[in-house]
N, C-alpha and C. Protein backbone atom coordinates (compact mmCIF):
# COMPACT_ATOMS: atom_id res chain seq x y z
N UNK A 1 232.88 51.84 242.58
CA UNK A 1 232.38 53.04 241.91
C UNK A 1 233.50 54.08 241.92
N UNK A 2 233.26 54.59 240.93
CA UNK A 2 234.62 55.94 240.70
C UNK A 2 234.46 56.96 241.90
N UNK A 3 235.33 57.40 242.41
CA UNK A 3 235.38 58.68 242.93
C UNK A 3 234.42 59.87 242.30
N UNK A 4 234.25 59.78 240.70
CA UNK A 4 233.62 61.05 240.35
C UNK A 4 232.42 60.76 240.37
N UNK A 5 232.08 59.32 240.22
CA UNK A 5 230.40 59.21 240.35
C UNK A 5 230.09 59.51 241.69
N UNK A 6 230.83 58.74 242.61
CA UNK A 6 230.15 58.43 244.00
C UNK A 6 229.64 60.09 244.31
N UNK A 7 230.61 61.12 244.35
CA UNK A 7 230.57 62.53 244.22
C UNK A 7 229.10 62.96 243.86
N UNK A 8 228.84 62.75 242.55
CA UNK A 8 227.54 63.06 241.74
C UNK A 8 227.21 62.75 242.43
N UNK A 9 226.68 61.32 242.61
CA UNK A 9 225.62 60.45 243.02
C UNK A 9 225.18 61.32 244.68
N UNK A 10 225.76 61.46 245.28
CA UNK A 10 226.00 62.12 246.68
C UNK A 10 225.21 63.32 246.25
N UNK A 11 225.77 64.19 245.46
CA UNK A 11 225.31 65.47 245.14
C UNK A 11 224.07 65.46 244.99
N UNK A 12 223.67 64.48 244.40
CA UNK A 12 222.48 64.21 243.70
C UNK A 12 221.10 64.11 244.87
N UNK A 13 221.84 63.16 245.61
CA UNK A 13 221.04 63.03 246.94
C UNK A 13 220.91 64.05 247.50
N UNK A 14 222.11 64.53 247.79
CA UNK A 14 221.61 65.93 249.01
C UNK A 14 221.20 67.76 247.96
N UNK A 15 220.78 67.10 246.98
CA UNK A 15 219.82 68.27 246.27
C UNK A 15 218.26 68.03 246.14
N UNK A 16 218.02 66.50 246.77
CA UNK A 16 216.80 66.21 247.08
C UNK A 16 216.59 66.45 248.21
N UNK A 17 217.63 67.44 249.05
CA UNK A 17 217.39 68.06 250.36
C UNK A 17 217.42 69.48 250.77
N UNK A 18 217.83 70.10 250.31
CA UNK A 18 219.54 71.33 250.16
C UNK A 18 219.26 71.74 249.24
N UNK A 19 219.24 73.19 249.10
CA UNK A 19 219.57 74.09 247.76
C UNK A 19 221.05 73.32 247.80
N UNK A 20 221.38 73.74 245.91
CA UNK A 20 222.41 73.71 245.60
C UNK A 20 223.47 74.69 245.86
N UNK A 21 223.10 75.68 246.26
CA UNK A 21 223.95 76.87 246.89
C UNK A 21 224.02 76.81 248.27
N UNK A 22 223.53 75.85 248.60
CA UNK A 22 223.57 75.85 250.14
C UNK A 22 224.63 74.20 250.75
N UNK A 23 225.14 73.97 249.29
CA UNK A 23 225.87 72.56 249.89
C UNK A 23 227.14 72.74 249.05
N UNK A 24 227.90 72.84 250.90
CA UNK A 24 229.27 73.18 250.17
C UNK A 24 229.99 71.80 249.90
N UNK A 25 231.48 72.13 249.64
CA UNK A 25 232.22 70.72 249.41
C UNK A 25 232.64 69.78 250.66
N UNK A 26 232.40 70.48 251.80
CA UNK A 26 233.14 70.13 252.81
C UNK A 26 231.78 69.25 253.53
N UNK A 27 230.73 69.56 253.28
CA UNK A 27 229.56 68.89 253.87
C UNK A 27 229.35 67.33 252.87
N UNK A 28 229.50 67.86 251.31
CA UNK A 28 229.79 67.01 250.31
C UNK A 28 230.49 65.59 250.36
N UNK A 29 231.97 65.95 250.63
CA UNK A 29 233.19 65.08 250.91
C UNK A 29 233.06 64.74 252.22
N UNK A 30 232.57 65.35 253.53
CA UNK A 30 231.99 64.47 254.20
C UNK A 30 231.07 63.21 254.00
N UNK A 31 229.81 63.28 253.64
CA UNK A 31 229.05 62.50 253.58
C UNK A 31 229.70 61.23 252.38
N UNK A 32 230.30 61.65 251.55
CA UNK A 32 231.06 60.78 250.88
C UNK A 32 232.39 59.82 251.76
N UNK A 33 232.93 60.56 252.37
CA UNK A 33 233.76 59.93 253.49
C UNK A 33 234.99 60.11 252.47
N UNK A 34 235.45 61.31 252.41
CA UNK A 34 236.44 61.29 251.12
C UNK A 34 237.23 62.24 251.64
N UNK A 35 238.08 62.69 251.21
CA UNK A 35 238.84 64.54 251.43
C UNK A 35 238.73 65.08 250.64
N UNK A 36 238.93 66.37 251.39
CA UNK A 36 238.28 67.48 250.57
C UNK A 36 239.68 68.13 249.21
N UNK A 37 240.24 67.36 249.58
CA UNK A 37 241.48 67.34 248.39
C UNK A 37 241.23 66.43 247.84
N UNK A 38 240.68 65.46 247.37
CA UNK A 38 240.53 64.18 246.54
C UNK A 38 239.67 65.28 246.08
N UNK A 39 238.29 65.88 246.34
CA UNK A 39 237.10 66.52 245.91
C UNK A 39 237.55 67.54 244.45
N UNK A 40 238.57 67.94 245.04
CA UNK A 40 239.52 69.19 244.29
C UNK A 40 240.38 68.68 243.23
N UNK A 41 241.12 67.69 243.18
CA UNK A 41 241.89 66.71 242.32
C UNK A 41 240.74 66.80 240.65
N UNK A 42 239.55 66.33 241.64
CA UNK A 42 238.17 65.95 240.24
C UNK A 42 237.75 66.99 239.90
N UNK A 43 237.36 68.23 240.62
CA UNK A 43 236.20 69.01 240.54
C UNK A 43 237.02 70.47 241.45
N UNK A 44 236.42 71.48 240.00
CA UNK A 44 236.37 73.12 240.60
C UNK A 44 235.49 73.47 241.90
N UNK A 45 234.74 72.83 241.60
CA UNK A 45 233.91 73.37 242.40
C UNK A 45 232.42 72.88 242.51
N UNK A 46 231.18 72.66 243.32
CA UNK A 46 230.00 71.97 243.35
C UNK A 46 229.08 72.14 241.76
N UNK A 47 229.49 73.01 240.90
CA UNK A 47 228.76 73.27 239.72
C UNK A 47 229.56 72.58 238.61
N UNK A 48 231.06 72.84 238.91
CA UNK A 48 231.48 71.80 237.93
C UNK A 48 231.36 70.20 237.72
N UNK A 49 230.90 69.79 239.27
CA UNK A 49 230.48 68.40 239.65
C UNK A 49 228.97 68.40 239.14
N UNK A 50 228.20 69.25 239.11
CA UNK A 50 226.64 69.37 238.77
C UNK A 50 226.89 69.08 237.14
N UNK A 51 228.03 69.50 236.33
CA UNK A 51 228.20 69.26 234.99
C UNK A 51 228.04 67.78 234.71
N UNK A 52 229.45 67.38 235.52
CA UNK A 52 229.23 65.70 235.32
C UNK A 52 227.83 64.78 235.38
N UNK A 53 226.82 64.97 236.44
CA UNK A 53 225.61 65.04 236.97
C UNK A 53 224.81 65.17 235.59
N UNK A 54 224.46 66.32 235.03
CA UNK A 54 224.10 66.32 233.56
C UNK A 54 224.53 65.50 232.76
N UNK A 55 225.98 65.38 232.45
CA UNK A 55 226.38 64.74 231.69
C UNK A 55 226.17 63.34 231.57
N UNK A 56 226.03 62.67 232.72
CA UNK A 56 225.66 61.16 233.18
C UNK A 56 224.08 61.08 232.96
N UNK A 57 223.28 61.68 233.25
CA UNK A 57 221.81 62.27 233.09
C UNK A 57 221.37 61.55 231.92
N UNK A 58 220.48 60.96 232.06
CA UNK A 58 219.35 60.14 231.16
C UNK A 58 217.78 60.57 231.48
N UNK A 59 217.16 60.51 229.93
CA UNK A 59 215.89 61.13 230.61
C UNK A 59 215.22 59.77 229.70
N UNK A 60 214.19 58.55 231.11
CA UNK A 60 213.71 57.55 230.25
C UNK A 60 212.71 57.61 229.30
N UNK A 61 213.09 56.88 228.38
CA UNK A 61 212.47 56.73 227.22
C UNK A 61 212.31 57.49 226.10
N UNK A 62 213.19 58.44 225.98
CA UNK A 62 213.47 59.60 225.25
C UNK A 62 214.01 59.36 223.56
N UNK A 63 214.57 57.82 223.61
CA UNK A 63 214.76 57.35 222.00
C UNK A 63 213.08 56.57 221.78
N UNK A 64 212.21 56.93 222.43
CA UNK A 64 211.41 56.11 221.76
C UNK A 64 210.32 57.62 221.31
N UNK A 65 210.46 58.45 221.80
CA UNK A 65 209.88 59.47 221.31
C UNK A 65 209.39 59.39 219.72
N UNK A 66 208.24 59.95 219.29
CA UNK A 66 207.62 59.96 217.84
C UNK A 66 207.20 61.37 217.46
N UNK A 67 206.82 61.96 218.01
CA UNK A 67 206.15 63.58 218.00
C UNK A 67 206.78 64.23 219.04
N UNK A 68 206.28 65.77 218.43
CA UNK A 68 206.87 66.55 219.52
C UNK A 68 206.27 66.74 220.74
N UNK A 69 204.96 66.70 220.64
CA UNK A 69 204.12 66.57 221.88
C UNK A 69 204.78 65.31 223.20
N UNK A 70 205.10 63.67 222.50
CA UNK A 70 205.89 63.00 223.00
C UNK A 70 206.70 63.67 223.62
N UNK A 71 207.76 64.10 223.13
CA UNK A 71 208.98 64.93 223.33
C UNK A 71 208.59 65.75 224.83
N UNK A 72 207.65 66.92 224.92
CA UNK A 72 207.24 67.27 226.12
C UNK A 72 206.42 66.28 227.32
N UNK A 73 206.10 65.39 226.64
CA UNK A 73 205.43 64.38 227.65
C UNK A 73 206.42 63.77 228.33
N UNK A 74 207.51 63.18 227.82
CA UNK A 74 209.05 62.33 228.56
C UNK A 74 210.07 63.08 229.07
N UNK A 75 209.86 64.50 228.89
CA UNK A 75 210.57 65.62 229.43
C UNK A 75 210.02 65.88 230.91
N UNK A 76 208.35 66.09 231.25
CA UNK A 76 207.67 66.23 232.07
C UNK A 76 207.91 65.04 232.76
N UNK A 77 207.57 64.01 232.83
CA UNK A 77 207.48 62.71 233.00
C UNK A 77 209.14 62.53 233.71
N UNK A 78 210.00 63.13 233.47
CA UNK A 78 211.54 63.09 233.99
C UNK A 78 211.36 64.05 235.16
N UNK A 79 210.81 65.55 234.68
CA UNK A 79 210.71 66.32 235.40
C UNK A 79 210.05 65.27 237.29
N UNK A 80 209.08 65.52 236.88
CA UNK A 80 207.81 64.17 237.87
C UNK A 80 209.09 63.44 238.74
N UNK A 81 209.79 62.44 238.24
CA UNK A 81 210.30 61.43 238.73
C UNK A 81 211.86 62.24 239.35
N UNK A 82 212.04 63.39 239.08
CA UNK A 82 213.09 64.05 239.82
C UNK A 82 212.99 65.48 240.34
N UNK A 83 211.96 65.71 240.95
CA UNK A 83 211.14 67.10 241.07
C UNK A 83 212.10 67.68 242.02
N UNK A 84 212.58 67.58 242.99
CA UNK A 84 213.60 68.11 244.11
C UNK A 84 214.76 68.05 243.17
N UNK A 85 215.53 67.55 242.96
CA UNK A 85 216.62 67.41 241.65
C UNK A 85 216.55 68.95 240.65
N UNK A 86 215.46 68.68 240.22
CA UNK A 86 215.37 69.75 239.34
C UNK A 86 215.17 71.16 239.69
N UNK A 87 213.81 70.59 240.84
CA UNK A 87 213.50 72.65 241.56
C UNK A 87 214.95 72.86 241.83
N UNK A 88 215.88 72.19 242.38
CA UNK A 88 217.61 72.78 243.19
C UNK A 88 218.12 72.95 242.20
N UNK A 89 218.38 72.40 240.88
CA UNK A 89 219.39 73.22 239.67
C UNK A 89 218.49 74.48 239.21
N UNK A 90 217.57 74.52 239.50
CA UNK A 90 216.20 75.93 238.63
C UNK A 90 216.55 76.79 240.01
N UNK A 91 216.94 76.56 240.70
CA UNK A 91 216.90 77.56 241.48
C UNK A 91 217.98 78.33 242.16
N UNK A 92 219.34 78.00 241.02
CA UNK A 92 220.91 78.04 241.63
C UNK A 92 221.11 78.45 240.29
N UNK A 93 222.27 78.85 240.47
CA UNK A 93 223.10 79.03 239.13
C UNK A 93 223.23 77.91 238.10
N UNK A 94 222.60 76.46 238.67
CA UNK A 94 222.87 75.60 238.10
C UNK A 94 221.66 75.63 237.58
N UNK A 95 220.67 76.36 237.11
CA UNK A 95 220.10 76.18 235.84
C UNK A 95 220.23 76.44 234.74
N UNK A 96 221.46 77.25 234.04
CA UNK A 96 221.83 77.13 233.06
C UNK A 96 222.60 75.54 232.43
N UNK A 97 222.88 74.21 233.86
CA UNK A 97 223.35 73.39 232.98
C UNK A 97 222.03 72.56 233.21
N UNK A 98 220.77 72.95 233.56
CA UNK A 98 219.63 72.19 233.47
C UNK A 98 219.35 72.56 232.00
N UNK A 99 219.05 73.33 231.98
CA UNK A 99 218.81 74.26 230.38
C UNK A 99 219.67 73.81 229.04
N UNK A 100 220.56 73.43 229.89
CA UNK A 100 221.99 72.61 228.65
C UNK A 100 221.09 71.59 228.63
N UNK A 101 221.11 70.64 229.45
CA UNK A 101 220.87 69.11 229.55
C UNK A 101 219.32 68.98 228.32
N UNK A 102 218.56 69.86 229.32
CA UNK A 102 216.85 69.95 228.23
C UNK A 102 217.32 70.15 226.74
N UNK A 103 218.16 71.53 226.93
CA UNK A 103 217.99 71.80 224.81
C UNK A 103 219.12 70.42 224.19
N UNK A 104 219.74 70.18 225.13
CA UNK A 104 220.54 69.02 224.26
C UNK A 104 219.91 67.38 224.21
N UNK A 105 218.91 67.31 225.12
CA UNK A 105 218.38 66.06 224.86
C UNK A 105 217.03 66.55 223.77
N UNK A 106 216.31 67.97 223.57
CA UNK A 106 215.44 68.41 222.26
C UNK A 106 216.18 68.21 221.18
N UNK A 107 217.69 68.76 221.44
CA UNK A 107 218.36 68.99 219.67
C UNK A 107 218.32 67.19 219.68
N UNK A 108 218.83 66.20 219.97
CA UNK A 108 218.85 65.19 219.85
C UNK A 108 217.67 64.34 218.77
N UNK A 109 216.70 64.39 219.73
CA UNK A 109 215.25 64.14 219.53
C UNK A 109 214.69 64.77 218.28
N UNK A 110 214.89 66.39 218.19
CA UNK A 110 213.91 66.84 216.86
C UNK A 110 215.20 66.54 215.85
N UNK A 111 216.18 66.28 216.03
CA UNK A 111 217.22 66.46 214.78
C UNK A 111 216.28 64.75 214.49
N UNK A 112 216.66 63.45 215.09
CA UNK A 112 216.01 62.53 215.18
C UNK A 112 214.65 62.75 214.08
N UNK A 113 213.98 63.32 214.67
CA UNK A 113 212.34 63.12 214.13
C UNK A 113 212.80 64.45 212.78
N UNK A 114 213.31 65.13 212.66
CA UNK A 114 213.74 65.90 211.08
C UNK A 114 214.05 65.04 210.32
N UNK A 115 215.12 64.08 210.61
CA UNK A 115 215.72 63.37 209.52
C UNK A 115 214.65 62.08 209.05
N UNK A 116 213.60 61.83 209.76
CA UNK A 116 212.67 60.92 209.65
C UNK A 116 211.68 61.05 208.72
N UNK A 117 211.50 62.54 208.68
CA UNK A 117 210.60 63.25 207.74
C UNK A 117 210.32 62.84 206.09
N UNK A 118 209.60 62.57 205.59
CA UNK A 118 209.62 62.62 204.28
C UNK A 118 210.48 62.86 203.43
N UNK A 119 210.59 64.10 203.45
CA UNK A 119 211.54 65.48 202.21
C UNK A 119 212.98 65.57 203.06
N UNK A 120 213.17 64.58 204.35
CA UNK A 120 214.80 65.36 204.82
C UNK A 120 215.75 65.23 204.13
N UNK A 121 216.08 63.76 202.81
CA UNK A 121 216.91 64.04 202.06
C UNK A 121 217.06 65.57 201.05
N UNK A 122 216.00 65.75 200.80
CA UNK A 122 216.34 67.24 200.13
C UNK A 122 216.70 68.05 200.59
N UNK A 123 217.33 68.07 201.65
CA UNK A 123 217.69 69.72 202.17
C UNK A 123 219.15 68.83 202.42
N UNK A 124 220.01 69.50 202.98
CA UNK A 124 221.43 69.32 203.37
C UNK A 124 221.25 68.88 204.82
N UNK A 125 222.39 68.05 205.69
CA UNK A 125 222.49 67.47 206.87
C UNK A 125 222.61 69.24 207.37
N UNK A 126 223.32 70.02 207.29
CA UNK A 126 223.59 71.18 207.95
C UNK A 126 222.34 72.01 207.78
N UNK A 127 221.56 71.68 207.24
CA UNK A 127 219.84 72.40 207.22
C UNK A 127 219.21 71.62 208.00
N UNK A 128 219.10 70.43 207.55
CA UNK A 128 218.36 69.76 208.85
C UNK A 128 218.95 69.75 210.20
N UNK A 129 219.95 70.04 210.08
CA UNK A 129 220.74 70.59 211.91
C UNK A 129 220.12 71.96 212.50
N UNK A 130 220.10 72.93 211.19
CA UNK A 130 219.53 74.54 211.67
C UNK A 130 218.03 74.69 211.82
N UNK A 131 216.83 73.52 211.09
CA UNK A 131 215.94 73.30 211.94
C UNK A 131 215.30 72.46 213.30
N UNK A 132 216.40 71.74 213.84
CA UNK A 132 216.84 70.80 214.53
C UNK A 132 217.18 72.04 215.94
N UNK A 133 218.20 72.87 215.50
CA UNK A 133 218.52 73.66 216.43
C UNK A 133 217.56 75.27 216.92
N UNK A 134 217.09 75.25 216.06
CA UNK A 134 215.58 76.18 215.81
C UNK A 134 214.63 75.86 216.69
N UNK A 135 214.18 74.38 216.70
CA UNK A 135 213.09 73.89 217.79
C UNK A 135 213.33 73.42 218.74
N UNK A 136 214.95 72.92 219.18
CA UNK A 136 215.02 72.38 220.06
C UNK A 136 215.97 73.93 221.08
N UNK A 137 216.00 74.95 220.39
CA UNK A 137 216.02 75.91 221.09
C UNK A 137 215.00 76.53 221.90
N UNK A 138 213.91 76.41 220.63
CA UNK A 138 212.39 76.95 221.25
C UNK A 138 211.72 76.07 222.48
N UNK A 139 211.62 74.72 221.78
CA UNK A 139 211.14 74.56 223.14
C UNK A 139 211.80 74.05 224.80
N UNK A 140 213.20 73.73 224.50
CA UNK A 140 214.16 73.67 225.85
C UNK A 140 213.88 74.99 226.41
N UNK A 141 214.02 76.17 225.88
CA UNK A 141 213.29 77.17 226.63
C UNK A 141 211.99 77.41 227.33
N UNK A 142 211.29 76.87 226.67
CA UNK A 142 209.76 77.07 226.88
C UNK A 142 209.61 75.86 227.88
N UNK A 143 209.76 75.52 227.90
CA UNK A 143 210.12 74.15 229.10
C UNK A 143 210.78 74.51 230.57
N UNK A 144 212.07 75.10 230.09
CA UNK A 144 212.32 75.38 231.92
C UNK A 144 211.73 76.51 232.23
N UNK A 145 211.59 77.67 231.08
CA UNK A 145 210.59 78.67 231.68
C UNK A 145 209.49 78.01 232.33
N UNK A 146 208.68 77.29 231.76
CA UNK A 146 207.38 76.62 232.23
C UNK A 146 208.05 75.63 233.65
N UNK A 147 208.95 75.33 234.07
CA UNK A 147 209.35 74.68 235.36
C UNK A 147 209.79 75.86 236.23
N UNK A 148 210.37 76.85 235.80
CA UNK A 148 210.64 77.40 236.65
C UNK A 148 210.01 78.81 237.37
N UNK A 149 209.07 78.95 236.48
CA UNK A 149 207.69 80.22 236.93
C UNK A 149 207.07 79.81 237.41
N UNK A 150 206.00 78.70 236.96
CA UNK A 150 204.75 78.37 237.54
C UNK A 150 204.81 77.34 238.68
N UNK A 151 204.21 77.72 239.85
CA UNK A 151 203.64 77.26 240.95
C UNK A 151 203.16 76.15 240.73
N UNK A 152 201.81 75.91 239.67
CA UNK A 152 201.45 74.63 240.06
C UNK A 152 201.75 74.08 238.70
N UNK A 153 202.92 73.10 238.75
CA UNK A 153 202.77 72.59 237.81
C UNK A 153 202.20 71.41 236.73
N UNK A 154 202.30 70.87 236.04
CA UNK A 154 200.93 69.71 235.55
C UNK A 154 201.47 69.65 233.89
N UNK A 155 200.94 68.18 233.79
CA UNK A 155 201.59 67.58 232.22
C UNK A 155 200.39 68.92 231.62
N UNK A 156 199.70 69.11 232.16
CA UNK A 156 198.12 69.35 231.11
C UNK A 156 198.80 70.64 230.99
N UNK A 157 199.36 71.37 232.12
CA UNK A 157 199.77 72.92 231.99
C UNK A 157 200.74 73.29 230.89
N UNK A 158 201.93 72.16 231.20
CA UNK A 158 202.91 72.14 230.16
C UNK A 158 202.97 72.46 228.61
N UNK A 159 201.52 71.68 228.70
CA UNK A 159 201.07 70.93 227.29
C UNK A 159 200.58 72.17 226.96
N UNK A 160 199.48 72.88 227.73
CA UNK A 160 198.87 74.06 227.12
C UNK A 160 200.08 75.39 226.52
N UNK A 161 201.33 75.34 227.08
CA UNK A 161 202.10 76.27 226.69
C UNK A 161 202.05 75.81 225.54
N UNK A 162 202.42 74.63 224.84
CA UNK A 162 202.63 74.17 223.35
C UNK A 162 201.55 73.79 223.13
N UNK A 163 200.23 75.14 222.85
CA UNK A 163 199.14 74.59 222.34
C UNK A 163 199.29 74.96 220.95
N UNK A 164 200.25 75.35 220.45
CA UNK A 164 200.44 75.28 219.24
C UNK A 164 200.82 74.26 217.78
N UNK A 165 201.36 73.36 218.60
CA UNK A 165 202.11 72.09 218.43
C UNK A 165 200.85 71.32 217.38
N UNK A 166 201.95 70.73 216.27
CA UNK A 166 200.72 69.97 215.72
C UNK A 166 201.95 69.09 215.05
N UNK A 167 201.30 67.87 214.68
CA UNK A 167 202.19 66.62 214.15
C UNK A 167 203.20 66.58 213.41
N UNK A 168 202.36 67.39 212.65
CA UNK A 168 203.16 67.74 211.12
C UNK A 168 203.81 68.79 210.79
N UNK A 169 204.19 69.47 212.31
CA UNK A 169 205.55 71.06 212.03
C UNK A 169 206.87 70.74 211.72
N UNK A 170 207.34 69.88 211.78
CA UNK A 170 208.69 69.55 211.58
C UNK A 170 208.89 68.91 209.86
N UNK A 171 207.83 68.54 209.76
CA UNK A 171 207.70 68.13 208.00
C UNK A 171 207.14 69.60 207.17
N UNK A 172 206.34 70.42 207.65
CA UNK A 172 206.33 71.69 207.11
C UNK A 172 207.25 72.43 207.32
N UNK A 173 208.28 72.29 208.15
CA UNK A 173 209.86 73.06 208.38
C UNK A 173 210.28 72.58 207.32
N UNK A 174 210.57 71.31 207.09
CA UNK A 174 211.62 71.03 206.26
C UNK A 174 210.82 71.20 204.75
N UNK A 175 209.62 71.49 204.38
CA UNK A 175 209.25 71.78 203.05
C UNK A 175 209.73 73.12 202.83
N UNK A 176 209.29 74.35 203.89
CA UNK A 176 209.64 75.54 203.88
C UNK A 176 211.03 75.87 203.55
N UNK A 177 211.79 75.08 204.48
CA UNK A 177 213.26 74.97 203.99
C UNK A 177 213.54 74.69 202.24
N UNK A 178 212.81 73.66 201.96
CA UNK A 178 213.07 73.27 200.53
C UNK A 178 212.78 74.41 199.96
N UNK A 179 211.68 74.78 199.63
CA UNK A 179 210.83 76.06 198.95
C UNK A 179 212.08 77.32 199.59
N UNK A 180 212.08 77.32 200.50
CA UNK A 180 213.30 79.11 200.73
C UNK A 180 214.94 78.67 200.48
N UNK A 181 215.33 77.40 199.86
CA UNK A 181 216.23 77.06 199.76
C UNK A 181 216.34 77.77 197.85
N UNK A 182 214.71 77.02 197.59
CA UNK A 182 214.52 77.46 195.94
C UNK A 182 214.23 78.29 195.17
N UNK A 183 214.01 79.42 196.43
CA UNK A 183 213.50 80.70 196.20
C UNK A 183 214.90 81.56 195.35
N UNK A 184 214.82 82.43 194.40
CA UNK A 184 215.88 83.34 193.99
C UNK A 184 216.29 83.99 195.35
N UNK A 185 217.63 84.72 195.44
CA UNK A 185 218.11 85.52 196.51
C UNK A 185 217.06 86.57 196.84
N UNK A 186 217.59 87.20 196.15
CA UNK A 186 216.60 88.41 196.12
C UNK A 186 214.85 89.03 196.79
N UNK A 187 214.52 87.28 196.80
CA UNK A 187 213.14 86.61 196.82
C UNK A 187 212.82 86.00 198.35
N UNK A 188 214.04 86.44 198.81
CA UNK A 188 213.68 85.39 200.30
C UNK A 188 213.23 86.01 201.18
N UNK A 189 213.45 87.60 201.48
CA UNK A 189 213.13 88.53 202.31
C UNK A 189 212.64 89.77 201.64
């Protein structure tokens, strides 16, 4: 195994123990059995190693997704199966690359289910990217907000934040798009 995984992988473990602000490199590269100059060679510092960590990060079953409701169900369902993992990046500075990881596995997914849509040939690839990046802004937010406020958390709770959610928003995005694409200038606002 690489030096930079074993690292993660380590990290990974002792955030199912340990705030992430509370585990330095030297406790790190111990338990790895490494030096703390090899540590430094790879990595700035325990957040830049938390990057890699994301970056390696898989959330299962996430290409089989169909709806957006899906979409929050395999998000939760990740959440579930790495709950210590996650409360320690939500609760460090390292939730802004939790927040990366969520909106970039949404943009993935709704760009995915946009282009699937009926009408996505009519709009441009760079329109179907700006409603792609529209929802998978909205709800990667609404997601770690919802992990990282509420106390008790629950698929059912999750779900109720997106009680708005209905099958067919991402195919009424991209009609709206068509229609404000066809609208005169003047006419759009």
């Amino acid at each position: 195994m690489k030096t930079e995984h074993k690292l993660a992988e380590t990290l990974r473990e002792m955030m199912q123990e340990t705030p992430l602000d509370e585990i330095s490199v030297v406790a790190l590269t111990k338990r790895c059995h490494i030096y703390r100059q090899t540590f430094y060679y790879h990595f700035h510092d325990v957040y830049d190693l938390l990057t890699l960590v994301y970056l390696d990060e898989r959330i299962k079953n996430i290409a089989y997704v169909k709806t957006l409701r899906d979409l929050v169900i395999v998000i939760y369902r990740y959440y579930e199966a790495n709950t210590a993992f996650v409360d320690a990046s939500l609760s460090s500075a390292g939730k802004d690359l939790f927040q990366e990881f969520i909106y970039n596995n949404c943009y993935t997914t709704i760009l995915k289910l946009v282009n699937e849509t009926k009408d996505n040939k009519r709009i441009l690839s760079n329109d179907r990217k700006s409603v792609a990046r529209f929802y998978a802004l909205a709800y990667a937010h609404s997601i770690v907000y919802y992990l990282s406020v509420f106390k008790n958390k629950s698929l059912e709770g999750l779900l109720d934040s997106f009680c708005f959610i209905k099958d067919n928003d991402l195919q009424k995005a991209v009609q709206n798009y068509i229609e404000y694409k066809g609208m005169p200038k003047n006419d759009r606002f």
